[in-house]
Protein backbone atom coordinates (compact mmCIF):
# COMPACT_ATOMS: atom_id res chain seq x y z
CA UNK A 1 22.03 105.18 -52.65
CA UNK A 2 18.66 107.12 -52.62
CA UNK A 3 18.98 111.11 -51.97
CA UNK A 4 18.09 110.99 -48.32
CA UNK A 5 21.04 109.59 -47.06
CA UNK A 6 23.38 111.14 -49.01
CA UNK A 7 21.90 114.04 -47.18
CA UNK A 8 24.92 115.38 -44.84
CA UNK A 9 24.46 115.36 -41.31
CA UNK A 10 23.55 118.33 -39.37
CA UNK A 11 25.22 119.79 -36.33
CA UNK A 12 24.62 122.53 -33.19
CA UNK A 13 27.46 124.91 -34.66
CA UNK A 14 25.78 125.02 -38.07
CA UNK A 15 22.68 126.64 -36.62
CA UNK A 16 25.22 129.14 -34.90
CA UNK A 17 25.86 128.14 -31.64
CA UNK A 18 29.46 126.65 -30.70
CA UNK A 19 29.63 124.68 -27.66
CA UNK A 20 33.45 124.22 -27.79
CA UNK A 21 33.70 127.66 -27.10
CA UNK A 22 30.86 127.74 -25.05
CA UNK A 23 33.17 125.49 -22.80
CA UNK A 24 36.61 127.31 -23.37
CA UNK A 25 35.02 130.32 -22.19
CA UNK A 26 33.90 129.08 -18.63
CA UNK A 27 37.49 126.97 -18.37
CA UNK A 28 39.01 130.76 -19.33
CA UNK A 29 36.64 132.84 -16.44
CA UNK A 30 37.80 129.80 -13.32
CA UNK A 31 40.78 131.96 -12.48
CA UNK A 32 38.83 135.06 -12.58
CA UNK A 33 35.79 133.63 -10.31
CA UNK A 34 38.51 131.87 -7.87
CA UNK A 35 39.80 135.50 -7.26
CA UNK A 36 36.37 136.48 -5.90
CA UNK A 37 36.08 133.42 -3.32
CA UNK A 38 36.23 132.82 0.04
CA UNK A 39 36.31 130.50 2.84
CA UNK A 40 32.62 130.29 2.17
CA UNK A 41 32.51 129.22 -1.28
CA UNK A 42 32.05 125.48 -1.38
CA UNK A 43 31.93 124.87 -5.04
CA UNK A 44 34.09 125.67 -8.16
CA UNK A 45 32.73 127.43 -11.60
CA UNK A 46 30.98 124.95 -14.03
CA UNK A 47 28.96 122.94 -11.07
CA UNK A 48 25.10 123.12 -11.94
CA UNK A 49 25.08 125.14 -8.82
CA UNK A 50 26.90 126.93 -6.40
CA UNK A 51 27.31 126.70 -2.74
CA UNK A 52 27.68 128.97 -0.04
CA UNK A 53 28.31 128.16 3.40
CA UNK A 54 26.88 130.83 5.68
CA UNK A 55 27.19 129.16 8.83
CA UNK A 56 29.92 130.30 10.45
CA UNK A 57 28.53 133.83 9.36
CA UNK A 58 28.50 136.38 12.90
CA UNK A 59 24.22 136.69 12.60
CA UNK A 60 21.93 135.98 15.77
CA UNK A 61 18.91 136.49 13.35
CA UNK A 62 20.62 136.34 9.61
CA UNK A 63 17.84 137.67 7.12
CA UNK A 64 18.62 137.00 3.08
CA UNK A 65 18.13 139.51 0.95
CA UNK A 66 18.70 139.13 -2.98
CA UNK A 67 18.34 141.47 -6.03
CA UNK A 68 18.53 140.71 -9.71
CA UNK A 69 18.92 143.72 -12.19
CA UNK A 70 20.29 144.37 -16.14
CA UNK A 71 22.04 147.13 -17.25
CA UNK A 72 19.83 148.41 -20.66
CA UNK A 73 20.88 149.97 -23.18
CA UNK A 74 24.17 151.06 -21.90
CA UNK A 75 25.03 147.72 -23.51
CA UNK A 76 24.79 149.37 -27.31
CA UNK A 77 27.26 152.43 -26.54
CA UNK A 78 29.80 149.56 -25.13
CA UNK A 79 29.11 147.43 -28.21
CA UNK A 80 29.42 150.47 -30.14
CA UNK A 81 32.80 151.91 -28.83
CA UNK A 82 34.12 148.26 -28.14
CA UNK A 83 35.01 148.70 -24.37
CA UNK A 84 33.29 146.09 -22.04
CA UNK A 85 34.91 146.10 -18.87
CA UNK A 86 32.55 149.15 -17.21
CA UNK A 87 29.66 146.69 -18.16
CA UNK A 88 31.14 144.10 -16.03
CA UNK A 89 31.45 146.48 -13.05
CA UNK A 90 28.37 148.19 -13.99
CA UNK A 91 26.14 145.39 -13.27
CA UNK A 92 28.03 144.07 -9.99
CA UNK A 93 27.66 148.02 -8.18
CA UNK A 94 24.09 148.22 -8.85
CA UNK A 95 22.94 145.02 -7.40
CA UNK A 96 25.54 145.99 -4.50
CA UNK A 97 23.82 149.17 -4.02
CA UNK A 98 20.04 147.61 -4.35
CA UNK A 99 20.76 145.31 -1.42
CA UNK A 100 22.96 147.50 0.75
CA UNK A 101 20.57 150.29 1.11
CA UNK A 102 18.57 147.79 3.23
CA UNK A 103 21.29 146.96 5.17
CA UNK A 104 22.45 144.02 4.11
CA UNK A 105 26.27 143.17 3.44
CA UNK A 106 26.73 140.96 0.22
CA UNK A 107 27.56 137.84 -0.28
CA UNK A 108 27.46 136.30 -3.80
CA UNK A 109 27.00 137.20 -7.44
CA UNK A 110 25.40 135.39 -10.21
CA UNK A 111 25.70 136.27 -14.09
CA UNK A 112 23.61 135.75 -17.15
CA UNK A 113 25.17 136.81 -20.73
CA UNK A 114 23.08 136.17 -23.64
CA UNK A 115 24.56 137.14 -27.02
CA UNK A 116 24.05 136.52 -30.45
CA UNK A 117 27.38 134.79 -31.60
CA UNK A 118 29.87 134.06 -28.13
CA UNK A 119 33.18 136.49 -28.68
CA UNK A 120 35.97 135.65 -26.41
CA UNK A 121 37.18 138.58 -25.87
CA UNK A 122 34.04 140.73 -25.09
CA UNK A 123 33.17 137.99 -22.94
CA UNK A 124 36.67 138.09 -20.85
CA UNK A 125 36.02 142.28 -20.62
CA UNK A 126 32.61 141.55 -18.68
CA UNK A 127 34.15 138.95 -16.35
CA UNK A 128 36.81 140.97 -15.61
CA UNK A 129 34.94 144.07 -15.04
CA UNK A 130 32.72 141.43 -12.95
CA UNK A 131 35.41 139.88 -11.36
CA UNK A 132 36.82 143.70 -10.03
CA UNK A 133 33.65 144.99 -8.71
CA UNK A 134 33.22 141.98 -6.91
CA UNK A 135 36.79 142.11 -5.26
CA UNK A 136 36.41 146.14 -4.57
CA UNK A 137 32.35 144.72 -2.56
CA UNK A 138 33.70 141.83 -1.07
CA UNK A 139 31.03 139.04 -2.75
CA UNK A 140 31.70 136.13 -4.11
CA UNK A 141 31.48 135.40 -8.03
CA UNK A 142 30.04 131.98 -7.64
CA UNK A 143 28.27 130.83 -11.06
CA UNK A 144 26.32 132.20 -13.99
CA UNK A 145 25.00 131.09 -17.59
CA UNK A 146 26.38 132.23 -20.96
CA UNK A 147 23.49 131.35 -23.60
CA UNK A 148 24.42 132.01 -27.55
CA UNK A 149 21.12 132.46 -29.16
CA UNK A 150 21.43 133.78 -32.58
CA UNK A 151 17.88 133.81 -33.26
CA UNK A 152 17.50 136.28 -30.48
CA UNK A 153 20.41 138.39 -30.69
CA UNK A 154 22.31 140.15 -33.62
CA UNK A 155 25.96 138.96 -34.17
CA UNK A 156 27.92 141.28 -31.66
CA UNK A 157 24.75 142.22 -29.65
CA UNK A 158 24.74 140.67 -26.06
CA UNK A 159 22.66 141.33 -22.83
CA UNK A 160 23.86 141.14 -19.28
CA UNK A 161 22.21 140.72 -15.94
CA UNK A 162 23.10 139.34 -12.32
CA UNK A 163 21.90 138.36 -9.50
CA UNK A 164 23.40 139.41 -6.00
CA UNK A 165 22.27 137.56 -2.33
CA UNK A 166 23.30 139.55 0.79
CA UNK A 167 22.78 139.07 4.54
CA UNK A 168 21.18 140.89 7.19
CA UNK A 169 20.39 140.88 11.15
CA UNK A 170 16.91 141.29 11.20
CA UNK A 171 17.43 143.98 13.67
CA UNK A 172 19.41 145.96 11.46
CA UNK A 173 17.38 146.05 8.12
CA UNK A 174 16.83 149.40 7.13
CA UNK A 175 13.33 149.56 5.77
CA UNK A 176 12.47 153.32 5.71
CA UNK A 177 9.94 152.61 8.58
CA UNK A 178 11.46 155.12 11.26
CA UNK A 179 11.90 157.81 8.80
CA UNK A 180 9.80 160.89 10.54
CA UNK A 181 9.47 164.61 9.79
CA UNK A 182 12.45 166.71 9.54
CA UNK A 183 14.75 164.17 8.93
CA UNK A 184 17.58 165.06 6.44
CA UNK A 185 18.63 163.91 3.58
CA UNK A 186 22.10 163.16 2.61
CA UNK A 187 22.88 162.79 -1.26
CA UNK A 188 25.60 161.29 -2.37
CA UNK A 189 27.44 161.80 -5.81
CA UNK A 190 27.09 160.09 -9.04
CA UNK A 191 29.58 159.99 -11.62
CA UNK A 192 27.16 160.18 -14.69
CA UNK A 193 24.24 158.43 -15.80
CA UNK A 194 25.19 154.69 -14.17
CA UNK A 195 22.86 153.14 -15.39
CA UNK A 196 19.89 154.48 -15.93
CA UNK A 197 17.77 156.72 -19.06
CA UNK A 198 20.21 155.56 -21.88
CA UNK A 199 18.06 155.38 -23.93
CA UNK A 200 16.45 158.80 -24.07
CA UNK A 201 20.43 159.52 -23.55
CA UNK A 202 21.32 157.16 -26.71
CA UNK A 203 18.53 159.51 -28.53
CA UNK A 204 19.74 162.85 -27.84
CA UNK A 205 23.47 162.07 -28.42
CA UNK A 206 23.31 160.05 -31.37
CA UNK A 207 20.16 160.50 -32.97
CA UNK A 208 19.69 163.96 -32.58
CA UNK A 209 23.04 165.55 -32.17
CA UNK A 210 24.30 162.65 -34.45
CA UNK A 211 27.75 162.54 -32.36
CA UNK A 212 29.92 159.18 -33.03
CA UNK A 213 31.10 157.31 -29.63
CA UNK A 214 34.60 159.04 -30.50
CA UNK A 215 33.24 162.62 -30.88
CA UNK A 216 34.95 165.07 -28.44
CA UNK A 217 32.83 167.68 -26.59
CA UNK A 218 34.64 170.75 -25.36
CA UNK A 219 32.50 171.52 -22.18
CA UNK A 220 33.50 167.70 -20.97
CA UNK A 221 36.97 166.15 -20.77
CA UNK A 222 36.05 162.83 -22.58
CA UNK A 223 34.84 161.68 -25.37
CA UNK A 224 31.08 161.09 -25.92
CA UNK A 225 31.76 156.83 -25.18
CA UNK A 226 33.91 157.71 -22.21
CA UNK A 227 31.51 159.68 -20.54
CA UNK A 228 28.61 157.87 -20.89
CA UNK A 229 30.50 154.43 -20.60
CA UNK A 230 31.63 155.32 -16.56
CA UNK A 231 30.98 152.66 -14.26
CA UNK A 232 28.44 152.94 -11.83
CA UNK A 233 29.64 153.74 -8.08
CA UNK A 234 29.67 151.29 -5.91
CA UNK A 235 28.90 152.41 -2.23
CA UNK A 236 29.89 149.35 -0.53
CA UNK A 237 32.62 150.66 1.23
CA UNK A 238 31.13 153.84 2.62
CA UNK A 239 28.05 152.31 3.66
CA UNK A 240 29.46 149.54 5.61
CA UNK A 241 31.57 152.06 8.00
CA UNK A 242 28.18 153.69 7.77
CA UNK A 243 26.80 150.72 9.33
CA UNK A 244 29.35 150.04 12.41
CA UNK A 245 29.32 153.76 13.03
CA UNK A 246 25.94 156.22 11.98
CA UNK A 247 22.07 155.68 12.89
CA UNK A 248 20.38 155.32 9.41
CA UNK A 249 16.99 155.36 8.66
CA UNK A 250 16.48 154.89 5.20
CA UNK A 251 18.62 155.16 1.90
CA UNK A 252 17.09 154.72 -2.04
CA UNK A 253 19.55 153.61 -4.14
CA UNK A 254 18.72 156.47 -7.43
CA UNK A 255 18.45 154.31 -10.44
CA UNK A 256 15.46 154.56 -13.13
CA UNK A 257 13.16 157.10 -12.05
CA UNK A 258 15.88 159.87 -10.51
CA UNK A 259 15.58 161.18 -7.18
CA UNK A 260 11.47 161.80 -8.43
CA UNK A 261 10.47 158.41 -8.34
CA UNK A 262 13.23 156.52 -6.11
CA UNK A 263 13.02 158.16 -3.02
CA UNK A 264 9.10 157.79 -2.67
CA UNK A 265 9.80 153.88 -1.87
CA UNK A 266 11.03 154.28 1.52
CA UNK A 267 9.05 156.26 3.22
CA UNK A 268 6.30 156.44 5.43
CA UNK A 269 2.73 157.28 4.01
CA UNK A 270 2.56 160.68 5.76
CA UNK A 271 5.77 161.61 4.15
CA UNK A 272 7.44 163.12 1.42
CA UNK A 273 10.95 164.28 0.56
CA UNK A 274 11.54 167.96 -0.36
CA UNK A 275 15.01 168.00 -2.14
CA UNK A 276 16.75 171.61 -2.77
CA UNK A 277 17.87 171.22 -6.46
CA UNK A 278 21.26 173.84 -5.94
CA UNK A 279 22.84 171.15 -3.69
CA UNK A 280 22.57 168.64 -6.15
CA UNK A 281 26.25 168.54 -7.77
CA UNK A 282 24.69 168.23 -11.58
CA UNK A 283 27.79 166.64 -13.93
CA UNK A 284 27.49 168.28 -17.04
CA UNK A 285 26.59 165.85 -18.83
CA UNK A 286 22.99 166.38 -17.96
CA UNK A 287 23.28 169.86 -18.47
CA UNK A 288 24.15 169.30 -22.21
CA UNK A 289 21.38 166.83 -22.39
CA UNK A 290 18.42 169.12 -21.15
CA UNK A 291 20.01 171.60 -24.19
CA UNK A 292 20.30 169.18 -26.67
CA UNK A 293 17.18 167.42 -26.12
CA UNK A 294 15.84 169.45 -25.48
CA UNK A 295 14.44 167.99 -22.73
CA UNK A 296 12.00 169.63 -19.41
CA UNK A 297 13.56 169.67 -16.72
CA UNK A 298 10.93 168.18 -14.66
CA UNK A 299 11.48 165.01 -17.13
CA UNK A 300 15.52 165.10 -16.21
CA UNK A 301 14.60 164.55 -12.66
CA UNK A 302 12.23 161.62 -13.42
CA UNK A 303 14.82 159.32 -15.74
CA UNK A 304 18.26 160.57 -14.81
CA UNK A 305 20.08 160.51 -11.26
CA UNK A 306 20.96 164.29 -12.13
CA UNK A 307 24.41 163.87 -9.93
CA UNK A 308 23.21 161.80 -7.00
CA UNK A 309 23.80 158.37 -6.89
CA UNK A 310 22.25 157.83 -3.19
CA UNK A 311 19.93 159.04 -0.38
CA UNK A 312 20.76 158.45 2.89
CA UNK A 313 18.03 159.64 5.42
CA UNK A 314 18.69 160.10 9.15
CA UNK A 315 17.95 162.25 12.14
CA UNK A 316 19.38 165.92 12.27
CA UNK A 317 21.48 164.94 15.12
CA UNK A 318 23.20 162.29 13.17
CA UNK A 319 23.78 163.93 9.93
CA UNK A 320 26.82 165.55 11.07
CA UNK A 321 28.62 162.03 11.85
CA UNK A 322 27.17 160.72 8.67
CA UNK A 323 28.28 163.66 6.30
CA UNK A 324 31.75 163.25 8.00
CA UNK A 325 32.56 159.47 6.80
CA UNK A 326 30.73 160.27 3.79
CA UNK A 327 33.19 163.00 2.75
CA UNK A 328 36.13 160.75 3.05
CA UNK A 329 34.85 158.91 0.40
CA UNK A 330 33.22 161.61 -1.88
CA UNK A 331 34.03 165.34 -0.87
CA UNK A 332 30.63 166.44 -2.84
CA UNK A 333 28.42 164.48 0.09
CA UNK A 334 25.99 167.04 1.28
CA UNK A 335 22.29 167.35 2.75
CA UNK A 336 20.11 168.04 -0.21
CA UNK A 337 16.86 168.30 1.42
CA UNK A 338 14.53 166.82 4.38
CA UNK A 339 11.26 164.63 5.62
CA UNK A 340 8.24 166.86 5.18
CA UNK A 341 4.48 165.83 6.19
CA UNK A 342 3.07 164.56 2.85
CA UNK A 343 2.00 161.48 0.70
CA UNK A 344 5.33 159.75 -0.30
CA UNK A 345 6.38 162.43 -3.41
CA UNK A 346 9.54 164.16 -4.18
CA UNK A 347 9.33 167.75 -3.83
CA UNK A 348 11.89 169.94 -5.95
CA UNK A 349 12.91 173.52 -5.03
């Protein structure tokens, strides 16, 4: 027998990638996904596609609107304090909050993991995180794609994103288009960073302050993981009485960019926003930052959320109904500014 065939065969899991559990880990997530459906879901998990039925939907002009985001580096402080879960419900609140702010009431949610080597039980932490977030918005978790590639990603290194379709009457999209002068602006409160600037974040903390995930800060009552690992707010609820009850005419969803660079995209070309900073309810977490850094504050405004998660804008006469609902879910809600004559900037005082 020459040398070439005693050659031993070759297989997919030698180069890394299992597909056993490639296939034990979507057979584990069906009971989390099946939590998530509705009457409208017409397909199960593992289907090359899934289905949606949105005809007996209450729209007289039903308008789709979709959103697909990642959560960054936030991913590295999980990996590196082992807690996934807030990753899961992380990525589900922001695309939420990216389609809601037009108006639009979700519908379902689409994952992507990509990872290095496939670990069960991070895995399990993001669908459940998914799976809860979903539940809490009312969307359906309706398919994704896991992909082990351990030429792209380190052993223990994964990425996340998703993909969220909503639905809209046409005559209620909220586009920013009847924002006018002297309109207010409602902000309302983050609890952290979300997920946005970690890595300028990721730099301060443990590059130059050289905390560990587990160090303990006195002027904040978790640890360094903790704090930086809370889940981004989802404003599902709030906005959807917002919608049956308030006239709204525009909200930015703050994500990278702050208040500096988010609010800009909905409004009118003879407008900008003028935002009082002493309104804004700052979590200390920033404060520590712009010490640590240290960092301008002019540059905190641009990459962080500095305490406000999102703008609602509205006429003066409406504000007080708004702010009212708005307090019954966050007691912090406040105006933080108004519409001035400009050229779409963000004016801080």
């Amino acid at each position: 027998m020459n040398q070439e065939n005693e050659k031993k065969n070759i297989s997919y899991s030698d180069t890394g990638v299992d597909i056993s559990m490639g296939k034990k880990f979507v057979e584990s997530i069906k009971n989390h996904a099946k939590k998530t459906f509705n009457n409208n879901v017409l397909t199960n998990i593992g289907q090359f596609g899934g289905l949606f039925d949105i005809s007996s939907l209450p729209f007289k002009e039903p308008v789709l609107v979709s959103s697909t985001d990642g959560v960054g580096t936030k991913i590295k402080v999980a990996v590196a304090a082992n807690l996934h879960k807030n990753i899961g419900i992380d990525i589900v609140s922001h695309c939420v909050n990216d389609i809601m702010v037009q108006g639009a009431h979700p519908l379902f949610f689409l994952d992507y993991i990509g990872c290095g080597k496939l670990s069960h039980q991070i895995m399990l932490q993001l669908v459940e995180g998914m799976k809860d977030a979903c539940i809490e918005s009312g969307c359906a978790l309706i398919g994704g794609e896991t992909a082990e590639m351990p030429d792209v990603y380190k052993e223990g290194e994964y990425d996340l994103v998703g993909t969220i379709v909503g639905i809209v009457d046409k005559k209620n999209i909220i586009d920013g288009s009847k924002i006018t002068c002297d309109n207010v602006l409602i902000g309302l409160p983050s609890n952290g960073l979300h997920t946005n600037g970690y890595t300028l974040a990721r730099k301060i903390i443990f590059d130059i302050k050289k905390f560990a995930p587990n160090t303990k800060i006195d002027e904040l009552e978790n640890t360094i993981a903790i704090e930086l690992l809370k889940p981004h707010r989802s404003y599902c609820k709030v906005l959807k009485e917002l919608f049956d009850k308030t006239q709204i005419n525009g909200i930015a969803h703050i994500t990278g960019g702050g208040v500096i660079e988010n609010i800009p995209r909905i409004l009118p070309l003879n407008c900008s926003a003028e935002i009082n900073k002493d309104t804004m309810p700052v979590p200390q977490i920033f404060d520590l930052m712009k010490t640590w850094g240290p960092v301008d504050e002019s540059e905190m405004y641009r990459v962080f959320n500095m305490g406000i998660g999102l703008v609602i804008v509205a006429e003066k006469n409406d504000s007080e109904a708004i702010l009212k609902i708005a307090k019954e879910f966050y007691p912090e809600a406040s105006v933080i500014g108004k519409i001035i004559t400009g050229n779409q900037k963000t004016v801080l005082n």
